[in-house]
C-alpha atoms as a PDB file:
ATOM      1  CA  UNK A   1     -63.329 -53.401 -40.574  1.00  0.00           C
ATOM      2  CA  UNK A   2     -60.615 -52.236 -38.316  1.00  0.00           C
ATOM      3  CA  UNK A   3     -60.626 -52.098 -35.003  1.00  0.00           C
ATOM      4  CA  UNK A   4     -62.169 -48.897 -33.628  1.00  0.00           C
ATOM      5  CA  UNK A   5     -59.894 -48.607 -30.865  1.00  0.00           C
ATOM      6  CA  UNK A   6     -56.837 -48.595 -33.879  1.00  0.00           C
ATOM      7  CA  UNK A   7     -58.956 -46.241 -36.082  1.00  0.00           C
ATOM      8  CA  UNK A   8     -59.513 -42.985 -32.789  1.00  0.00           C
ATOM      9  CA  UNK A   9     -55.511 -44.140 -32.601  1.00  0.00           C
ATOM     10  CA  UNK A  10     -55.020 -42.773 -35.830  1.00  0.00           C
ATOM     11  CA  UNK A  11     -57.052 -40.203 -35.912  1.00  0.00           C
ATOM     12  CA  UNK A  12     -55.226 -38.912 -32.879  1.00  0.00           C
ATOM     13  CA  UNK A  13     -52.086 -39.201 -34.655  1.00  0.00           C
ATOM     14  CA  UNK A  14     -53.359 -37.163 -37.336  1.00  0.00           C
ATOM     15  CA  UNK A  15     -54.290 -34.313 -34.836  1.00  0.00           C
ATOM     16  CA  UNK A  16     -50.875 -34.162 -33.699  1.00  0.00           C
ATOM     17  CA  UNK A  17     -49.342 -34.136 -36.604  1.00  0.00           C
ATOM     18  CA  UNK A  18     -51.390 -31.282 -37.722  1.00  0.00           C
ATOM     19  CA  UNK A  19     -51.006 -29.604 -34.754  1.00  0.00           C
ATOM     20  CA  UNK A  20     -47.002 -29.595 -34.314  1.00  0.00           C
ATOM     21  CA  UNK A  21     -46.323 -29.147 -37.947  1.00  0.00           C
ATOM     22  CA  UNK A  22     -45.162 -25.648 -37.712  1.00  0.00           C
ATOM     23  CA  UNK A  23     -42.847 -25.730 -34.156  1.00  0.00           C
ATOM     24  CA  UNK A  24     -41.378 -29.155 -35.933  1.00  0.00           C
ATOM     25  CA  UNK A  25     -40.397 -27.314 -38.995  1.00  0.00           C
ATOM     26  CA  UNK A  26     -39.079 -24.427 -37.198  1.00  0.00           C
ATOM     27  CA  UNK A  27     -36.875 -26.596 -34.757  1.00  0.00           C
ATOM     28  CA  UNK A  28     -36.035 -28.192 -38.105  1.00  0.00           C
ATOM     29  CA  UNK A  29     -34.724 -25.191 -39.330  1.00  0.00           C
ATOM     30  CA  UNK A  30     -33.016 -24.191 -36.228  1.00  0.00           C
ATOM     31  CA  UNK A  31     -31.400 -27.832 -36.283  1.00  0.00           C
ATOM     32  CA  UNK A  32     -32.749 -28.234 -32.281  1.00  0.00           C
ATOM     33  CA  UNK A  33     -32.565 -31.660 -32.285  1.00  0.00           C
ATOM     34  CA  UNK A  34     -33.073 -31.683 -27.994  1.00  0.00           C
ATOM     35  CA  UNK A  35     -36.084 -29.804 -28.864  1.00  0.00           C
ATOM     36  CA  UNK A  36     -37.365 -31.912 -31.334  1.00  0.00           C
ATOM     37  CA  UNK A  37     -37.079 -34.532 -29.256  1.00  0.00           C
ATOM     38  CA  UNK A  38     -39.055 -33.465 -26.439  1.00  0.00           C
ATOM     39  CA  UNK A  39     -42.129 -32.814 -28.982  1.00  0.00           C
ATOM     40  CA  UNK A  40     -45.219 -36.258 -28.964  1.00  0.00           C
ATOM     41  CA  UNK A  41     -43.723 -39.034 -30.586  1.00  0.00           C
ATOM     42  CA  UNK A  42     -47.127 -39.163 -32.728  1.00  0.00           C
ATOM     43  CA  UNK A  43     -46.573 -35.666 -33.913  1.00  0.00           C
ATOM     44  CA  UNK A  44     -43.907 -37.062 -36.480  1.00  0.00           C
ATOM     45  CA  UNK A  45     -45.103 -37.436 -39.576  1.00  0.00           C
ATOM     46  CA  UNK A  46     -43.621 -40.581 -40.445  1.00  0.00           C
ATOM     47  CA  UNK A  47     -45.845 -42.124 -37.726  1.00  0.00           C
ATOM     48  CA  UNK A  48     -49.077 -41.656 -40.094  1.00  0.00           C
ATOM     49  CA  UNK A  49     -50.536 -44.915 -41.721  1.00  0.00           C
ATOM     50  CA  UNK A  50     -52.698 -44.924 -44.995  1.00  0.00           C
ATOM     51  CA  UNK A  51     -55.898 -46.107 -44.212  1.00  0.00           C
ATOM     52  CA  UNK A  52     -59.078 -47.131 -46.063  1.00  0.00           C
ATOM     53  CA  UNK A  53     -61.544 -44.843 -45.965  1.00  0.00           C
ATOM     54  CA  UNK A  54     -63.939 -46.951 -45.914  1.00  0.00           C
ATOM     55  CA  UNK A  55     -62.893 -49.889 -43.733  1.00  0.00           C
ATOM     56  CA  UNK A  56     -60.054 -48.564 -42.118  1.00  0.00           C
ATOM     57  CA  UNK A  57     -57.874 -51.446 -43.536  1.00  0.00           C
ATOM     58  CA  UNK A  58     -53.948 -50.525 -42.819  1.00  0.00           C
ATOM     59  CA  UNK A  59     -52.663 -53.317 -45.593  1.00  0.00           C
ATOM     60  CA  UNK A  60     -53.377 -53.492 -49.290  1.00  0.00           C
ATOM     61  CA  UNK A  61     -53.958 -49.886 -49.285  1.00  0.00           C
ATOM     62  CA  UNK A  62     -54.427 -47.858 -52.739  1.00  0.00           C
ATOM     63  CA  UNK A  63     -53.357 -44.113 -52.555  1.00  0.00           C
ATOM     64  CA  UNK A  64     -54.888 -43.087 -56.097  1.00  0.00           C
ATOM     65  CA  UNK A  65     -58.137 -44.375 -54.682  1.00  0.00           C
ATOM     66  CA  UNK A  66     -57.926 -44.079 -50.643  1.00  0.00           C
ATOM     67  CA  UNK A  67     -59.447 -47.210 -50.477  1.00  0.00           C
ATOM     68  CA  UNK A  68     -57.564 -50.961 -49.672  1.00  0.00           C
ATOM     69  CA  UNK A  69     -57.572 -53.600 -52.451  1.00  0.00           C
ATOM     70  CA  UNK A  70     -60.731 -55.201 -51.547  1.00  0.00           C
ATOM     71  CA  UNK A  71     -62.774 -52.025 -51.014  1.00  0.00           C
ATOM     72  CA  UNK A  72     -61.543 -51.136 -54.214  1.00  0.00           C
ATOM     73  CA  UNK A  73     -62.601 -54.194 -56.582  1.00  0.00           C
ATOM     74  CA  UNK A  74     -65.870 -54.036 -54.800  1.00  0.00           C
ATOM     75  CA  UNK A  75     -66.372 -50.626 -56.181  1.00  0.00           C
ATOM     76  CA  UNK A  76     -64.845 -51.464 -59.677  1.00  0.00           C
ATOM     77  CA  UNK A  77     -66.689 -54.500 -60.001  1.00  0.00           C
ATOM     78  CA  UNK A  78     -70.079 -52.468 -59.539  1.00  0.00           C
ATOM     79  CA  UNK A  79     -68.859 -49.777 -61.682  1.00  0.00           C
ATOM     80  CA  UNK A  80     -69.038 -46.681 -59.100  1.00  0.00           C
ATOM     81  CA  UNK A  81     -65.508 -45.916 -59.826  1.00  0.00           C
ATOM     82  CA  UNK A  82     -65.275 -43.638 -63.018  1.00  0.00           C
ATOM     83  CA  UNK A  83     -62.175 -44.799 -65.897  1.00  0.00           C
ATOM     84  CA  UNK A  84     -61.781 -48.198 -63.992  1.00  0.00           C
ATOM     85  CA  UNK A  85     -62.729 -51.150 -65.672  1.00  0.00           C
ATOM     86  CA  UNK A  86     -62.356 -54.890 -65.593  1.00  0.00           C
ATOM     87  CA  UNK A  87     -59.268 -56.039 -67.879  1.00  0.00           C
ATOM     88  CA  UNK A  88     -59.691 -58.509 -70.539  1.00  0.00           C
ATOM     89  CA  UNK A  89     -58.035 -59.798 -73.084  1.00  0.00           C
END
């Protein structure tokens, strides 16, 4: 489990983002790069990091699920995730 400290991080990242979305596509628009520039760092977009939703692991990290690699083959190997199956062969 990640740090909680790194998981209120993100989560106030994702605030931002949300919350400057509109003025940075407007300044976008406008091409006011000073602007831009005086918005939160950590109201770009590109500052986001795919988490697991269940352990809030940053690496390894499945989009088509939300979930990392190990959270994942937990869930596979138990069967809770519908179409996914162990391969064999």
């Amino acid at each position: 489990m990640a740090k909680k400290s790194v998981l209120a991080r993100d989560a106030k990242r994702a605030k931002l983002i949300t919350k400057y979305a509109v003025k940075r596509a407007e300044l976008k628009a406008t091409g006011d790069w000073e602007g831009l520039a005086k918005l939160p760092r950590n109201s770009s977009p590109v500052r986001a990091k795919n988490r697991c939703a269940e352990t809030g692991r940053g690496r390894g990290y499945m989009r088509q699920f939300g979930l990392s690699r190990i959270a994942f083959r937990e869930h596979a190997a138990k069967g809770e995730i519908p179409g996914v199956s162990k391969s064999s062969w």
